[in-house]
PDB file of N, CA and C in Angstrom:
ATOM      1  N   UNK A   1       0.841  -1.185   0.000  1.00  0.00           N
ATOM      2  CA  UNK A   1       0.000   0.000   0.000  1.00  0.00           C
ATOM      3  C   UNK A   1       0.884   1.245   0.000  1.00  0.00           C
ATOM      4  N   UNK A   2       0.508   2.278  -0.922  1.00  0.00           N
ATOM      5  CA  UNK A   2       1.630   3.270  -0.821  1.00  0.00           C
ATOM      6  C   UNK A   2       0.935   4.362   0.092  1.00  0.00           C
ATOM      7  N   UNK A   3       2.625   4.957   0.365  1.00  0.00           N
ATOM      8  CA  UNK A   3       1.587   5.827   1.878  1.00  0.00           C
ATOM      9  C   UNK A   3       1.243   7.502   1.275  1.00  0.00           C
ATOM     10  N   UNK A   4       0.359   7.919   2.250  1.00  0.00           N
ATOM     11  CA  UNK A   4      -0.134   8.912   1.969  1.00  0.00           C
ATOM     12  C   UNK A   4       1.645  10.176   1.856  1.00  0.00           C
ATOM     13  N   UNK A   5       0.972  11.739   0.978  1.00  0.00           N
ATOM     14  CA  UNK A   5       2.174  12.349   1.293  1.00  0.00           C
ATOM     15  C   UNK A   5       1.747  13.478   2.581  1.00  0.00           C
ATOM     16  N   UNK A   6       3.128  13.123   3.211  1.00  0.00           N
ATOM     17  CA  UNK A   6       3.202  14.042   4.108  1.00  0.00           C
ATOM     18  C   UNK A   6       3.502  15.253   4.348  1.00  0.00           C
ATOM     19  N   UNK A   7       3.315  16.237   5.328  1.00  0.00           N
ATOM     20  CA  UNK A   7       3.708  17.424   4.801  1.00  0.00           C
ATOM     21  C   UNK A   7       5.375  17.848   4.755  1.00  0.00           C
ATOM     22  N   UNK A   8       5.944  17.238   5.314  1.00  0.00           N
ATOM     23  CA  UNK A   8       7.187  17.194   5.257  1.00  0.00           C
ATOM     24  C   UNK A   8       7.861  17.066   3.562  1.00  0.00           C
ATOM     25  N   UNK A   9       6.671  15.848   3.229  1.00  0.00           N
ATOM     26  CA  UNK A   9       7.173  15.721   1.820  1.00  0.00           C
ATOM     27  C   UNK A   9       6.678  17.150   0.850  1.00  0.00           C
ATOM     28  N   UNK A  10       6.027  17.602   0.951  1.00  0.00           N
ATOM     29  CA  UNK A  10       5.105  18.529   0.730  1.00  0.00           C
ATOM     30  C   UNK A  10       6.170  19.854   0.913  1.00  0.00           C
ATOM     31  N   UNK A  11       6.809  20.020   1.718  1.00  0.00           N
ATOM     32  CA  UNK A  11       7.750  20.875   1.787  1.00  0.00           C
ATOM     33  C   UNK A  11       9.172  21.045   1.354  1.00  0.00           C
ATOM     34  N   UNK A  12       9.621  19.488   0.811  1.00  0.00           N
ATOM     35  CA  UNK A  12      10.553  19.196  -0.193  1.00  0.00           C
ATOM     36  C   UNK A  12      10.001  19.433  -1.086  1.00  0.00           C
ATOM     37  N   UNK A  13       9.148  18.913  -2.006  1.00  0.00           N
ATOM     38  CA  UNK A  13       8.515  19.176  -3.690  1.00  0.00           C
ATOM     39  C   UNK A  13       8.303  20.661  -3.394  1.00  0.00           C
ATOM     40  N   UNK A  14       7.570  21.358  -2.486  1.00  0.00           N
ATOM     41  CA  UNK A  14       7.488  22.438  -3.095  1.00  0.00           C
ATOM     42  C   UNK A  14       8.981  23.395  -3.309  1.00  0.00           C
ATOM     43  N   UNK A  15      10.162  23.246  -2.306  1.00  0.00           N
ATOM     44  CA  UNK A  15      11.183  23.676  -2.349  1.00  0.00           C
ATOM     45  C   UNK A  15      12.196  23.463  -3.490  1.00  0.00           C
ATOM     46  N   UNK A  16      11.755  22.225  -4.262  1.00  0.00           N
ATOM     47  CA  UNK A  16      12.620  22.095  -5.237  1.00  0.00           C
ATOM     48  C   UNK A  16      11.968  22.705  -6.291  1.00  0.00           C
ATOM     49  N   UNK A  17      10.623  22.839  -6.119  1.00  0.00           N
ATOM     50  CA  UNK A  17       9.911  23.363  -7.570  1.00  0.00           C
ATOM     51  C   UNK A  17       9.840  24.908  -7.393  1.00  0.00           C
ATOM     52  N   UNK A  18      10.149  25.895  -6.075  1.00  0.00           N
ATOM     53  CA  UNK A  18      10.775  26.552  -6.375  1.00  0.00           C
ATOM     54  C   UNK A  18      12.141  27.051  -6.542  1.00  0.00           C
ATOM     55  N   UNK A  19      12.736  26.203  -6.082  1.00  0.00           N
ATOM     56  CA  UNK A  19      14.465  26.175  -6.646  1.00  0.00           C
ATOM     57  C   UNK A  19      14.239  26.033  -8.074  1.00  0.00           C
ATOM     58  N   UNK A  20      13.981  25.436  -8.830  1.00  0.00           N
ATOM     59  CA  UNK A  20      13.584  25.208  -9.969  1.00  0.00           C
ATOM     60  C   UNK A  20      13.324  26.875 -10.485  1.00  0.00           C
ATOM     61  N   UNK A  21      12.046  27.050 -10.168  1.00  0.00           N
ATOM     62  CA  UNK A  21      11.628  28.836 -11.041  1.00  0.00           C
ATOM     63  C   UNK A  21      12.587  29.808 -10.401  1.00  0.00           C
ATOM     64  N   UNK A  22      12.908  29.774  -9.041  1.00  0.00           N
ATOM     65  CA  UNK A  22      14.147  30.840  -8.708  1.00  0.00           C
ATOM     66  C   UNK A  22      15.260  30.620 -10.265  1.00  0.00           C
ATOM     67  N   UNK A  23      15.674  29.595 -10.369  1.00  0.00           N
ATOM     68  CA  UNK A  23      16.892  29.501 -10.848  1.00  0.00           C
ATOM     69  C   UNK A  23      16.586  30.044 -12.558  1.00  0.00           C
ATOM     70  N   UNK A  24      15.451  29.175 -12.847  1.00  0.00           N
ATOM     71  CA  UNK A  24      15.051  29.994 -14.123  1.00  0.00           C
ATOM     72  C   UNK A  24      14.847  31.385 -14.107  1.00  0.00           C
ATOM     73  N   UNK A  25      14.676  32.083 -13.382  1.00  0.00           N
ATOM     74  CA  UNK A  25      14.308  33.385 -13.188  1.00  0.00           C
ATOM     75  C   UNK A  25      15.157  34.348 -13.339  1.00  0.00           C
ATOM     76  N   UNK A  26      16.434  33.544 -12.658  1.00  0.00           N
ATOM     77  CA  UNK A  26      17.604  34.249 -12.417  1.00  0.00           C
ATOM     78  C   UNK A  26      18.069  34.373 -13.888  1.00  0.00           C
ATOM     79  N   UNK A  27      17.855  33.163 -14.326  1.00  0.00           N
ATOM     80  CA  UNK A  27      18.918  32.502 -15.726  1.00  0.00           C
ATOM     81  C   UNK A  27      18.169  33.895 -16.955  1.00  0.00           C
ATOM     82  N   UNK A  28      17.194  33.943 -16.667  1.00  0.00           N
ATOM     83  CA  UNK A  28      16.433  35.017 -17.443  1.00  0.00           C
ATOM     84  C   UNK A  28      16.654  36.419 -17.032  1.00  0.00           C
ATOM     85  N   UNK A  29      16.419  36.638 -15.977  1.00  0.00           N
ATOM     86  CA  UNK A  29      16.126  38.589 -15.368  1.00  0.00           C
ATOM     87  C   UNK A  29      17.884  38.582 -15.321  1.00  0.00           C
ATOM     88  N   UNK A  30      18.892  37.709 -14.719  1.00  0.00           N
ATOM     89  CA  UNK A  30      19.961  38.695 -14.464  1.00  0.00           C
ATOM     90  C   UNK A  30      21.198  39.476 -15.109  1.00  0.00           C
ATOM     91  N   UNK A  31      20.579  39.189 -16.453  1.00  0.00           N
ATOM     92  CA  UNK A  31      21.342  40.559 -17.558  1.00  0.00           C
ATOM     93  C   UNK A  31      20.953  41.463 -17.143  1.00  0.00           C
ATOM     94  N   UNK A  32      19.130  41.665 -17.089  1.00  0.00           N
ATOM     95  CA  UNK A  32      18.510  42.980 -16.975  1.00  0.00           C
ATOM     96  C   UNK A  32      18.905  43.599 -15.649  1.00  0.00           C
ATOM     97  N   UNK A  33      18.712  42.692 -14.689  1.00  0.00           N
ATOM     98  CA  UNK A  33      18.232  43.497 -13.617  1.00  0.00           C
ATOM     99  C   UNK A  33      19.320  43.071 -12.264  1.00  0.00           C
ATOM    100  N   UNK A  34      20.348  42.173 -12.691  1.00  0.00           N
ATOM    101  CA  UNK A  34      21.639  42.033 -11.990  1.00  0.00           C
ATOM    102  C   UNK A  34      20.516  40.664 -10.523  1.00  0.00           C
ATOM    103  N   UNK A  35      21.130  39.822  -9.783  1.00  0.00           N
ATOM    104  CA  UNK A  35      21.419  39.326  -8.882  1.00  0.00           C
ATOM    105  C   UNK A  35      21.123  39.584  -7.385  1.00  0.00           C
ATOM    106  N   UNK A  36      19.729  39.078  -7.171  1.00  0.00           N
ATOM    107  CA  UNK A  36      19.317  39.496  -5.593  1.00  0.00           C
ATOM    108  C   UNK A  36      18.803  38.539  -5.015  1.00  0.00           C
ATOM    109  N   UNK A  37      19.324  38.149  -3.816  1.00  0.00           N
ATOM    110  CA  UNK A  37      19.656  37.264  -3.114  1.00  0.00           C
ATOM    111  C   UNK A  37      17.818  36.666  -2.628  1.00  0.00           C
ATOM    112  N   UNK A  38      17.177  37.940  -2.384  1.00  0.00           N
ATOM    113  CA  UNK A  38      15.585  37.808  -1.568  1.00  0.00           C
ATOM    114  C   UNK A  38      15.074  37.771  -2.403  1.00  0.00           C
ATOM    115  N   UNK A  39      15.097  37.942  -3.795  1.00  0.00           N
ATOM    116  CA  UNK A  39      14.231  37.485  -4.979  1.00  0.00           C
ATOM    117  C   UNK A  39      14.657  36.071  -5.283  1.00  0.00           C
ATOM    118  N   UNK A  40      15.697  35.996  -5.691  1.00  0.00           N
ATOM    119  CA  UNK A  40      16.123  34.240  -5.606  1.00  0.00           C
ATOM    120  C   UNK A  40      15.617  33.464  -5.014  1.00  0.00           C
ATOM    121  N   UNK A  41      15.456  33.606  -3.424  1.00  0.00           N
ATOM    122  CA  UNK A  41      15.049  32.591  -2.699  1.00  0.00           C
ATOM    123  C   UNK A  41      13.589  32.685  -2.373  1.00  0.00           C
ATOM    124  N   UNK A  42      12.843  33.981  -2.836  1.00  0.00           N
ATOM    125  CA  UNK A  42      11.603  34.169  -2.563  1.00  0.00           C
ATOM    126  C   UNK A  42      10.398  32.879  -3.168  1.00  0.00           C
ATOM    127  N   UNK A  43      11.024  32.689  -4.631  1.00  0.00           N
ATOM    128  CA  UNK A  43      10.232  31.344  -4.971  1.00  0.00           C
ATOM    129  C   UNK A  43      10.352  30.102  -4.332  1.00  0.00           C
ATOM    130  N   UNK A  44      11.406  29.602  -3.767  1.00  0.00           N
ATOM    131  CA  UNK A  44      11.524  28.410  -2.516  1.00  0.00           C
ATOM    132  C   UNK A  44      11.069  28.454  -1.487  1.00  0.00           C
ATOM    133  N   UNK A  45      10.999  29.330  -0.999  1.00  0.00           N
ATOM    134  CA  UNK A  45      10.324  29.613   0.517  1.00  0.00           C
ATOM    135  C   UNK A  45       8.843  29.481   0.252  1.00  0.00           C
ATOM    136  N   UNK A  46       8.358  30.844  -1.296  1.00  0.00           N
ATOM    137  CA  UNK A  46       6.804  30.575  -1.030  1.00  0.00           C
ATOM    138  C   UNK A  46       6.324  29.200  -1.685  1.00  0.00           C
ATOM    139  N   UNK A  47       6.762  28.397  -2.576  1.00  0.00           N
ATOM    140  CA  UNK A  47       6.755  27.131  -2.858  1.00  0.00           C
ATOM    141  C   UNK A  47       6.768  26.260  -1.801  1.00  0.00           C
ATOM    142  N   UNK A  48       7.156  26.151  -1.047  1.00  0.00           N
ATOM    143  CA  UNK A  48       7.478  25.420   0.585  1.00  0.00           C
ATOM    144  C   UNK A  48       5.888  25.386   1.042  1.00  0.00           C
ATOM    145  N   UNK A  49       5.743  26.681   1.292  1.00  0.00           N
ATOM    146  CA  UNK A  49       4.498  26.924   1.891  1.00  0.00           C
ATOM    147  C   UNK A  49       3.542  25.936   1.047  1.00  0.00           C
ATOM    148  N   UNK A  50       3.033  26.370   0.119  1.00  0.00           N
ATOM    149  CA  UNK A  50       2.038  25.969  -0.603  1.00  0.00           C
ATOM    150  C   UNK A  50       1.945  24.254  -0.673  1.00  0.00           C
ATOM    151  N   UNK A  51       3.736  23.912  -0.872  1.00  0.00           N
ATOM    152  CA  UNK A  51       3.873  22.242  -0.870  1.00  0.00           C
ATOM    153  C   UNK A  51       3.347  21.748   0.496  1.00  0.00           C
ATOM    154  N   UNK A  52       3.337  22.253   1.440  1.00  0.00           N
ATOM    155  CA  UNK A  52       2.952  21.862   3.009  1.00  0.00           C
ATOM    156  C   UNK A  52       1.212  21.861   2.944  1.00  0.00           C
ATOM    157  N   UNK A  53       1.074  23.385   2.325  1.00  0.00           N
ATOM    158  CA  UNK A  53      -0.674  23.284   2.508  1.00  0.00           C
ATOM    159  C   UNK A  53      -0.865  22.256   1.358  1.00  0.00           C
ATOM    160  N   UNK A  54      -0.499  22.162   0.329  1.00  0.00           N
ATOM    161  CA  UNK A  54      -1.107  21.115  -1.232  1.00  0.00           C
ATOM    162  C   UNK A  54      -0.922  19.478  -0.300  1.00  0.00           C
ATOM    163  N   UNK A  55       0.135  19.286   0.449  1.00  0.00           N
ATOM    164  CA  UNK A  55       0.545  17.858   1.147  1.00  0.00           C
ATOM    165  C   UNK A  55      -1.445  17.708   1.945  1.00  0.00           C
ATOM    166  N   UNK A  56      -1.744  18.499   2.602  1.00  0.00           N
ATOM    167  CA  UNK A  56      -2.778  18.484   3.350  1.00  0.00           C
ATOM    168  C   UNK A  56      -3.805  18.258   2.299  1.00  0.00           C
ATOM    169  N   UNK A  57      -4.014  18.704   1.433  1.00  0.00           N
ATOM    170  CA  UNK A  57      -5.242  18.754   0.351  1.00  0.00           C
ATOM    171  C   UNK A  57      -5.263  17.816  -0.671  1.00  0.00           C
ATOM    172  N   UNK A  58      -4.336  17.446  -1.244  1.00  0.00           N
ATOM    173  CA  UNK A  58      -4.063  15.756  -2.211  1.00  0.00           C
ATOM    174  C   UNK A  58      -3.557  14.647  -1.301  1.00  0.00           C
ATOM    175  N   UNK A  59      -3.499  14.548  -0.031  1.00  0.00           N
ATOM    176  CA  UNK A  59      -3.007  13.495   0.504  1.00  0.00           C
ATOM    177  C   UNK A  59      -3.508  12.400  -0.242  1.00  0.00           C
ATOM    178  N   UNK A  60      -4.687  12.175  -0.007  1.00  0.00           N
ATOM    179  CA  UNK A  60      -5.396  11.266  -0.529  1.00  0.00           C
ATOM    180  C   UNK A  60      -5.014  11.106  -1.914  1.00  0.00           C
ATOM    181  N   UNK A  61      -4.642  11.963  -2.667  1.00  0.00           N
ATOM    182  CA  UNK A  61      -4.788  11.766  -4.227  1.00  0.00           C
ATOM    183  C   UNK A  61      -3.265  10.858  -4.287  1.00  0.00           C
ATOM    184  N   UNK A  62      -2.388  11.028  -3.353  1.00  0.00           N
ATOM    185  CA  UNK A  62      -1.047  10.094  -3.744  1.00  0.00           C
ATOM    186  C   UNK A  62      -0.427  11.148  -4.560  1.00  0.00           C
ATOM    187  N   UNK A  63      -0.498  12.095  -5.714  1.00  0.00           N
ATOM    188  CA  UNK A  63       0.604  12.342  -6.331  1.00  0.00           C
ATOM    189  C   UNK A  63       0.876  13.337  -6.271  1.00  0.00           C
ATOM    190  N   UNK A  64       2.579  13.418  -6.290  1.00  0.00           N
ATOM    191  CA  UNK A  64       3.427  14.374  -6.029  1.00  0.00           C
ATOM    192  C   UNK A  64       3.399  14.623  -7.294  1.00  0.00           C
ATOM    193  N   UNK A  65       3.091  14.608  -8.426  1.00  0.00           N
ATOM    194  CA  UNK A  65       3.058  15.389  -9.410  1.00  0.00           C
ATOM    195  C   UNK A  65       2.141  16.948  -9.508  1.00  0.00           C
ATOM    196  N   UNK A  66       0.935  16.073  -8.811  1.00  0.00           N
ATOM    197  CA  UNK A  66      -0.262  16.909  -8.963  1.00  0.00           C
ATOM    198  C   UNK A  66       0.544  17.997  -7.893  1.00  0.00           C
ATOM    199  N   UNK A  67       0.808  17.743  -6.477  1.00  0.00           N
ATOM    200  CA  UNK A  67       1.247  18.195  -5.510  1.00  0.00           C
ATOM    201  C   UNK A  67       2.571  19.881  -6.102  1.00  0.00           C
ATOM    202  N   UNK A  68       3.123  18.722  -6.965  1.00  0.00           N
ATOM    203  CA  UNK A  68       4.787  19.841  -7.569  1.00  0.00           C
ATOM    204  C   UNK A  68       3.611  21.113  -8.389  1.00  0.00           C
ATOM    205  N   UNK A  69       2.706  20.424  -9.039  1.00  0.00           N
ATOM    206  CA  UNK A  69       2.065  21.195  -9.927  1.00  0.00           C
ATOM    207  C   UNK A  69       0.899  22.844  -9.386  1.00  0.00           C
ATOM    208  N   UNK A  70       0.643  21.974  -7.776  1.00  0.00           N
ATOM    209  CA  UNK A  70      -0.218  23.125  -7.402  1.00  0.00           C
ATOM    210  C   UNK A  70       0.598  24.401  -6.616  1.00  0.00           C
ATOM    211  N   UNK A  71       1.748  23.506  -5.721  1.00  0.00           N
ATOM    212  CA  UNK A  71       2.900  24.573  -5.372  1.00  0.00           C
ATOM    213  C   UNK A  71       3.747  25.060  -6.533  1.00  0.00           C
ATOM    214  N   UNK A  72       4.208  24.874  -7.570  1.00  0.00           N
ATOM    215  CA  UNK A  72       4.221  26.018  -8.317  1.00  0.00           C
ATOM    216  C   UNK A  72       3.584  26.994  -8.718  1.00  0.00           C
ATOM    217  N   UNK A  73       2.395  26.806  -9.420  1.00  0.00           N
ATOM    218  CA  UNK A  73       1.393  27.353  -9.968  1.00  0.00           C
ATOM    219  C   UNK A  73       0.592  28.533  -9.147  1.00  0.00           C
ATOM    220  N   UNK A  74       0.961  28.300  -7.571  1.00  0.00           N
ATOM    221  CA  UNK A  74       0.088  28.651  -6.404  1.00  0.00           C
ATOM    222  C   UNK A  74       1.161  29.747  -6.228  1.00  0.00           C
ATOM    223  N   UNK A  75       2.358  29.216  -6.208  1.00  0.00           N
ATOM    224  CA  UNK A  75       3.465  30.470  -5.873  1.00  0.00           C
ATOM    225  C   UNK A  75       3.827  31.620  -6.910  1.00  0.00           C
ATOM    226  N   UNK A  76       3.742  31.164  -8.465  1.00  0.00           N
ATOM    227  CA  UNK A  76       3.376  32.134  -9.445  1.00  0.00           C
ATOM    228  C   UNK A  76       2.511  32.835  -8.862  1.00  0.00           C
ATOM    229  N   UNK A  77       1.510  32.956  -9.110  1.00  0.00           N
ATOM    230  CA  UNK A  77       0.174  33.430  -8.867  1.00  0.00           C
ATOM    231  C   UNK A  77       0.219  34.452  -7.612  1.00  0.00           C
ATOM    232  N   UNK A  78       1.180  33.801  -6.877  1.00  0.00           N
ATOM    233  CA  UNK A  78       1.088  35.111  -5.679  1.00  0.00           C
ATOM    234  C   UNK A  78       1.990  35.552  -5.748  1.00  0.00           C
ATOM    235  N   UNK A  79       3.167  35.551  -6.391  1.00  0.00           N
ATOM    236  CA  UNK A  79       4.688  36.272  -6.240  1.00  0.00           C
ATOM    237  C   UNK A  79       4.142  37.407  -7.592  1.00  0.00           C
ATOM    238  N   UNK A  80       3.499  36.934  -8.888  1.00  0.00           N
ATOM    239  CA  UNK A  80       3.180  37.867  -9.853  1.00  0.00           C
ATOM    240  C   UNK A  80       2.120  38.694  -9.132  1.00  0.00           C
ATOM    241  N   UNK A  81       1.198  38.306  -8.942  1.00  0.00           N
ATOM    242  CA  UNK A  81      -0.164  39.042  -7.977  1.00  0.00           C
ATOM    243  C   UNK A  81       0.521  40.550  -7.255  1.00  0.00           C
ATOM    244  N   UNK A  82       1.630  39.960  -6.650  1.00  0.00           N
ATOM    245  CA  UNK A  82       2.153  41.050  -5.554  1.00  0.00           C
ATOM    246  C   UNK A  82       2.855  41.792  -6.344  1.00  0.00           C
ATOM    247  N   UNK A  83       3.563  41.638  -7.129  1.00  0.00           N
ATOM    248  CA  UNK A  83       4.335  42.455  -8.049  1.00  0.00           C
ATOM    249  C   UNK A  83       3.559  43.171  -9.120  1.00  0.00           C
ATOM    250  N   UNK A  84       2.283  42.766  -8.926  1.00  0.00           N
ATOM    251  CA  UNK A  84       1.444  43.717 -10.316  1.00  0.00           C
ATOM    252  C   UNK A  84       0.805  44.808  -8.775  1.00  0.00           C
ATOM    253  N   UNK A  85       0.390  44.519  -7.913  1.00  0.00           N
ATOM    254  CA  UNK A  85       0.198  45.196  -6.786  1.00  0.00           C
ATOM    255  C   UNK A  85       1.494  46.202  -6.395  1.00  0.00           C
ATOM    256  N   UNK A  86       2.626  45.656  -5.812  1.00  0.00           N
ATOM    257  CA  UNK A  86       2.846  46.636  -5.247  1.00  0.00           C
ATOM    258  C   UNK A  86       3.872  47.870  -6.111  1.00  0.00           C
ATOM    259  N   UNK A  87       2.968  47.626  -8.135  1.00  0.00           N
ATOM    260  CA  UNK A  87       3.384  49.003  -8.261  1.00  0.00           C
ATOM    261  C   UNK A  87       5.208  49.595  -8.305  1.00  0.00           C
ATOM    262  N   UNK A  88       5.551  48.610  -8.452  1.00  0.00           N
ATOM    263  CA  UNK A  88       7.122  48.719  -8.379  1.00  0.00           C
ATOM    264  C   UNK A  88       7.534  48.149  -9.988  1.00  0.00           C
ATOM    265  N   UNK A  89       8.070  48.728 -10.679  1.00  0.00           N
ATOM    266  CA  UNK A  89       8.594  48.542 -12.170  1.00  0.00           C
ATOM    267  C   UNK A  89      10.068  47.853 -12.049  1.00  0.00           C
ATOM    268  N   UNK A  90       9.221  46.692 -12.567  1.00  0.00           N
ATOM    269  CA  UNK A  90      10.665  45.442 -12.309  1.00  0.00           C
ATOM    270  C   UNK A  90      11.925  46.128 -13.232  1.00  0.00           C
ATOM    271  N   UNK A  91      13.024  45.489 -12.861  1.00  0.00           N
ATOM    272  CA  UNK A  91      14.297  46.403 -13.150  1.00  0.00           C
ATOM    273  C   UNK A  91      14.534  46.367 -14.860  1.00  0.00           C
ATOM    274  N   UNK A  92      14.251  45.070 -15.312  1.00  0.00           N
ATOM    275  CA  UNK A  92      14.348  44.243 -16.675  1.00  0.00           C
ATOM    276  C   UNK A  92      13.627  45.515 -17.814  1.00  0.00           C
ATOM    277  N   UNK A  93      12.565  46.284 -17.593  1.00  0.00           N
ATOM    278  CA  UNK A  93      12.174  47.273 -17.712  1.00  0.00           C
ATOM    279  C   UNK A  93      12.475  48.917 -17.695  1.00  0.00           C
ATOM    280  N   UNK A  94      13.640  48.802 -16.929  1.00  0.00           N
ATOM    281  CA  UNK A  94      13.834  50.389 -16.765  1.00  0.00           C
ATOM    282  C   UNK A  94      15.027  50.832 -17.375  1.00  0.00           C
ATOM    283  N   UNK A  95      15.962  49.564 -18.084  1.00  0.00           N
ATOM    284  CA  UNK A  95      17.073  49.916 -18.936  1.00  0.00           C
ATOM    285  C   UNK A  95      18.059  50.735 -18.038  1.00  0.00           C
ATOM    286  N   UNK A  96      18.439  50.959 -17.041  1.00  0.00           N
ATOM    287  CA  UNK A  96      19.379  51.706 -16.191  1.00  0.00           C
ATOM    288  C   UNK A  96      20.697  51.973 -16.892  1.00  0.00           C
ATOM    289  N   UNK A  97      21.059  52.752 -16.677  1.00  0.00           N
ATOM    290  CA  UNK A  97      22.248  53.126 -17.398  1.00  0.00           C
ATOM    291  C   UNK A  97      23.524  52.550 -16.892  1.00  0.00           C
ATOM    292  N   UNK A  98      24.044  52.193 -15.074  1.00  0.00           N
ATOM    293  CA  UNK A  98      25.055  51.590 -14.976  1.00  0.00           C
ATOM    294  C   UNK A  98      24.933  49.892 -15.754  1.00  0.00           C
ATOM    295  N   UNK A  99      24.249  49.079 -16.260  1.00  0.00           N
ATOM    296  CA  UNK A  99      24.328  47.965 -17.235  1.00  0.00           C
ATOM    297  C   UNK A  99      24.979  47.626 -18.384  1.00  0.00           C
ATOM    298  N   UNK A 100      25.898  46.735 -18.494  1.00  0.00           N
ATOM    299  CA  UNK A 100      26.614  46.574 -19.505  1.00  0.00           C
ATOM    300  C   UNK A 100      25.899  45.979 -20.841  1.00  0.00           C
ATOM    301  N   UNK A 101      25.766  47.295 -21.576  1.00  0.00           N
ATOM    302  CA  UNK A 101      24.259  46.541 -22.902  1.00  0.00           C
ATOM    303  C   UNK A 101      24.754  46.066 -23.516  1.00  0.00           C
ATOM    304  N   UNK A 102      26.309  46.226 -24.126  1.00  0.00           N
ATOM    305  CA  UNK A 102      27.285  46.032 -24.995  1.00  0.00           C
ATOM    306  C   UNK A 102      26.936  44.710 -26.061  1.00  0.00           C
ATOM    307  N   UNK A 103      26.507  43.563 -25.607  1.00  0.00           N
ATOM    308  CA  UNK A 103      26.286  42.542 -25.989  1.00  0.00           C
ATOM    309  C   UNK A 103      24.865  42.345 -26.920  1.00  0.00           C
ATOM    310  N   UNK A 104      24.407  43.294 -26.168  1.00  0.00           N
ATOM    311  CA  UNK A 104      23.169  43.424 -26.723  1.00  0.00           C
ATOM    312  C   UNK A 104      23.138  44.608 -28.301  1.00  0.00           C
ATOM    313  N   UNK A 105      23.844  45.308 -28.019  1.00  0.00           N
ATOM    314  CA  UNK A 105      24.125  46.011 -29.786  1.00  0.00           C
ATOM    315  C   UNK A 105      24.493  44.933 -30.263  1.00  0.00           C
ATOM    316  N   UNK A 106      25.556  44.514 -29.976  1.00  0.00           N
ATOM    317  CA  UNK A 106      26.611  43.603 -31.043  1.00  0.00           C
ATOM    318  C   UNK A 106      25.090  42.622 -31.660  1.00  0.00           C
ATOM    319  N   UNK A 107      24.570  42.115 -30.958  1.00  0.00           N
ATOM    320  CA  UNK A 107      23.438  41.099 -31.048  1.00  0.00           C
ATOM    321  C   UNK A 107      22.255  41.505 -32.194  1.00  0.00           C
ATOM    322  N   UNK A 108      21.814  42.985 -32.040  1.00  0.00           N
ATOM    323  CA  UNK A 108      21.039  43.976 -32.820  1.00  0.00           C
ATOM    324  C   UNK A 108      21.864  44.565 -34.501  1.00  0.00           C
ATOM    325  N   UNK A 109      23.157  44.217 -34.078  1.00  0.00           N
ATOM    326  CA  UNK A 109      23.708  44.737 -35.525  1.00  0.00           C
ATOM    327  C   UNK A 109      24.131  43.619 -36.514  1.00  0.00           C
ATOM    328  N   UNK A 110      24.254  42.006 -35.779  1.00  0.00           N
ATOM    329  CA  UNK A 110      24.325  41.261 -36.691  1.00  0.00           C
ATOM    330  C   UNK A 110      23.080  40.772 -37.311  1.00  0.00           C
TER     331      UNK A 110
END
């Protein structure tokens, strides 16, 4: 009989599935917008959460797929939510002038 998931487990899947979008995130925003430590880890932590509450709500269902699928999806949803809220113009956007664009002409002229 396979056993139910626990929340413990629930707090691994969600931590890796946001290690997972942290890291993509990074791999994407940090030309634009350079390397920050509390944005990085902000998707693991709130992924955690959600894997602990999703462990409580699919126990029964058995899968950690479904489980990886609602703590991601759950932590999007509120990390974008808050960022269309609190009104702050992500950096990737504001073109700052100390940024090295250099790569980016060369890229535009071939």
């Amino acid at each position: 009989m396979e056993q139910q998931i626990s929340t413990g487990d629930g707090i691994v899947i969600g931590a890796l599935v946001g290690l997972i979008t942290g890291m993509l995130g990074a791999y994407k925003d940090t030309t634009f917008e350079g390397f920050r430590d509390q944005t990085f880890w902000r998707s693991p932590v709130i992924a955690s959460v959600y894997g602990a509450i999703g462990a409580n709500i699919f126990k029964d269902n058995k899968s950690k797929l479904l489980l990886a699928g609602f703590a991601s999806t759950a932590e999007r949803i509120t990390v974008e939510t808050w960022k269309a809220l609190s009104g702050k113009m992500p950096g990737k956007f504001t073109w700052g002038e100390n940024l090295d664009r250099g790569w980016l002409y060369k890229r535009q002229a071939s």
